[in-house]
Protein backbone atom coordinates (compact mmCIF):
# COMPACT_ATOMS: atom_id res chain seq x y z
CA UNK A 1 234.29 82.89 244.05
CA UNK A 2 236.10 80.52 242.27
CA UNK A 3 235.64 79.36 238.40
CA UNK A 4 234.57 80.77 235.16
CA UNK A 5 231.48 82.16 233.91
CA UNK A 6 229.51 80.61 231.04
CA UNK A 7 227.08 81.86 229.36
CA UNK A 8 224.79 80.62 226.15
CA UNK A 9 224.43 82.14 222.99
CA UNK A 10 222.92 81.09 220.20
CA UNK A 11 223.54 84.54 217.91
CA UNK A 12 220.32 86.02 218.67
CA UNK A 13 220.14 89.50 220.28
CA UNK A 14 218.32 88.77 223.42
CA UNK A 15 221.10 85.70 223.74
CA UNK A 16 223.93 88.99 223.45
CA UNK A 17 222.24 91.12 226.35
CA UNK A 18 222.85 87.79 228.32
CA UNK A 19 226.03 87.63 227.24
CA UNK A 20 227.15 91.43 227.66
CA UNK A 21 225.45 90.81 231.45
CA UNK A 22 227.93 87.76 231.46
CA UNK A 23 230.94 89.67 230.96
CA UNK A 24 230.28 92.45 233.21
CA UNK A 25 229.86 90.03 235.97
CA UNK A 26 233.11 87.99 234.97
CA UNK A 27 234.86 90.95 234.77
CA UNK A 28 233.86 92.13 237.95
CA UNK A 29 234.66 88.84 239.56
CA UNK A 30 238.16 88.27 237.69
CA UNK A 31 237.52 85.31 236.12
CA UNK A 32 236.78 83.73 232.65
CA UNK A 33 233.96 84.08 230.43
CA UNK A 34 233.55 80.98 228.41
CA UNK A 35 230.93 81.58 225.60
CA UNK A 36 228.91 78.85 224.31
CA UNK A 37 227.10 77.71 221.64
CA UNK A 38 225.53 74.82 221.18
CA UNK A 39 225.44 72.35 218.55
CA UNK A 40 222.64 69.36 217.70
CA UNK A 41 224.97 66.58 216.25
CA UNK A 42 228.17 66.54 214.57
CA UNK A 43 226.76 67.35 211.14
CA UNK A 44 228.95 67.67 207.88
CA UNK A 45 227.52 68.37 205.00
CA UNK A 46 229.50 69.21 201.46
CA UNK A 47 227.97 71.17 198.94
CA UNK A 48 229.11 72.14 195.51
CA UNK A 49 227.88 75.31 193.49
CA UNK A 50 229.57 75.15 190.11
CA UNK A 51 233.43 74.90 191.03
CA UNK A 52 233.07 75.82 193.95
CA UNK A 53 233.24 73.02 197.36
CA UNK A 54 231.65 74.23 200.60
CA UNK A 55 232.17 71.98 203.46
CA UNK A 56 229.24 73.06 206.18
CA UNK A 57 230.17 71.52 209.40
CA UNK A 58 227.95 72.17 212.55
CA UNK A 59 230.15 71.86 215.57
CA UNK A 60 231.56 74.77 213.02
CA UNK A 61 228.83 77.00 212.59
CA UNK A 62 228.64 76.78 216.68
CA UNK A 63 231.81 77.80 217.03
CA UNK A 64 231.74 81.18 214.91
CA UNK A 65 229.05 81.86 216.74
CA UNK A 66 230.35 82.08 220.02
CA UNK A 67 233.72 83.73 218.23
CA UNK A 68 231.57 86.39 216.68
CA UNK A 69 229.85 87.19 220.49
CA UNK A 70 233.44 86.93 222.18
CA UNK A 71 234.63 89.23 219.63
CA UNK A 72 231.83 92.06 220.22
CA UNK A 73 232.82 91.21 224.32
CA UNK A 74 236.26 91.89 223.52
CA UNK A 75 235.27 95.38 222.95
CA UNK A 76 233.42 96.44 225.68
CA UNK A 77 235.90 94.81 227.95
CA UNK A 78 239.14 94.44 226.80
CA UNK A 79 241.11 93.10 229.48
CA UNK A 80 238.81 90.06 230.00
CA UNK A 81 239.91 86.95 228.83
CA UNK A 82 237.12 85.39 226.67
CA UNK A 83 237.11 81.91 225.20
CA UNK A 84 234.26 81.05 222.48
CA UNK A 85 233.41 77.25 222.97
CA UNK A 86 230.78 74.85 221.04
CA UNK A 87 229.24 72.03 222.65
CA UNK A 88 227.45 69.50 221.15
CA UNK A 89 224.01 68.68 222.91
CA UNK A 90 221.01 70.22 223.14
CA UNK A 91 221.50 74.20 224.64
CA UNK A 92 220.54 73.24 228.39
CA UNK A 93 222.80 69.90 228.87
CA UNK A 94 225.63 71.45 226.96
CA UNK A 95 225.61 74.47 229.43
CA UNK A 96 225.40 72.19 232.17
CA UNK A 97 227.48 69.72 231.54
CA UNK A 98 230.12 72.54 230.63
CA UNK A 99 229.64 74.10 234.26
CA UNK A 100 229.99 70.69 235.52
CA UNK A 101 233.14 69.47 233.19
CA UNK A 102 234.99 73.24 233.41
CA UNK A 103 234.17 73.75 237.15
CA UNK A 104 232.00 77.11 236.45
CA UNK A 105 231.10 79.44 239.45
CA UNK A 106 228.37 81.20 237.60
CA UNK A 107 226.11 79.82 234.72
CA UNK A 108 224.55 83.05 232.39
CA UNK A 109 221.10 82.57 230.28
CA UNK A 110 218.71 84.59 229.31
CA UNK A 111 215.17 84.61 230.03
CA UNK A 112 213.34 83.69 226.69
CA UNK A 113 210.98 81.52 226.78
CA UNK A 114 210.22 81.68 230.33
CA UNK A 115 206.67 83.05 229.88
CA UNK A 116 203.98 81.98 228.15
CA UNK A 117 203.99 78.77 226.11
CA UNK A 118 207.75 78.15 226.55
CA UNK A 119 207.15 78.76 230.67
CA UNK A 120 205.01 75.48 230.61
CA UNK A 121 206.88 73.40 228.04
CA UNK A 122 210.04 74.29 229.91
CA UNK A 123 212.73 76.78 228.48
CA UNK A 124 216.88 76.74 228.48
CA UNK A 125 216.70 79.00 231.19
CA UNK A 126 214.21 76.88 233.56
CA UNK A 127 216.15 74.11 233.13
CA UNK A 128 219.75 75.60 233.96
CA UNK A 129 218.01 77.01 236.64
CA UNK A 130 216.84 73.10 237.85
CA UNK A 131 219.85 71.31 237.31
CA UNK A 132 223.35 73.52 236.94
CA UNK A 133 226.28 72.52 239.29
CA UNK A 134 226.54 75.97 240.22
CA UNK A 135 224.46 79.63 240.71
CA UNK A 136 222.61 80.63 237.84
CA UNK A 137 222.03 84.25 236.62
CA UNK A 138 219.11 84.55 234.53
CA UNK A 139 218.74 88.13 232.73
CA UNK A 140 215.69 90.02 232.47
CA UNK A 141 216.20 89.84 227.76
CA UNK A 142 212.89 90.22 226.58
């Protein structure tokens, strides 16, 4: 199999046993893991608290995200090469249309939101699973 592996995170702990699942299976395969996070719009906002200037920046946030879960990666398999990434889009299209853009052999999400409610109002997962460019592995998080 050719390609990277990609897998979604959005900081949550069910979205890090996807993740950790992720890595295994890139490391086993040889390839990249390319961790995402997505982002809604490119949103800056500036906000000053006495003299102090913060500069909040979404596409930001996303990215620290994904560093924070490639850096927890890192140590469980050191010898895999890990690249955080932040898409903007809504979770599903920016996984897809990172499998599609990057050439991904294996798309990683977790299962949230598959049962229940979420199962008939459609989750991340479902969706990957209808329209990704390549296989999907969904893990068994919650």
């Amino acid at each position: 199999m050719t390609g990277t592996v990609i897998v979604g995170v959005d900081g949550s702990e069910t979205a890090f046993k996807a993740a950790s699942r992720a890595a295994a299976v890139a490391a086993g395969l040889g390839v990249e893991l390319t961790v995402v996070s997505a982002h809604a719009r490119d949103n800056t906002e500036v906000v000053e608290i006495g003299s102090e200037t913060w500069v909040l920046d979404d596409a930001e946030r996303a990215l620290e995200v994904a560093s924070k879960v490639a850096d927890k990666l890192r140590k469980e398999h050191p010898d895999l090469s890990i690249r955080p990434l932040a898409v903007r889009g809504k979770p599903q299209y920016a996984l897809i249309g990172e499998a599609e853009r990057s050439g991904a052999g294996v798309l990683v999400v977790g299962n949230v939101g598959m049962k229940g409610l979420g199962r008939v109002l459609g989750s991340v997962a479902s969706s990957v699973a209808h329209n990704a460019p390549c296989d999907v592995l969904i893990v068994r998080t919650a």
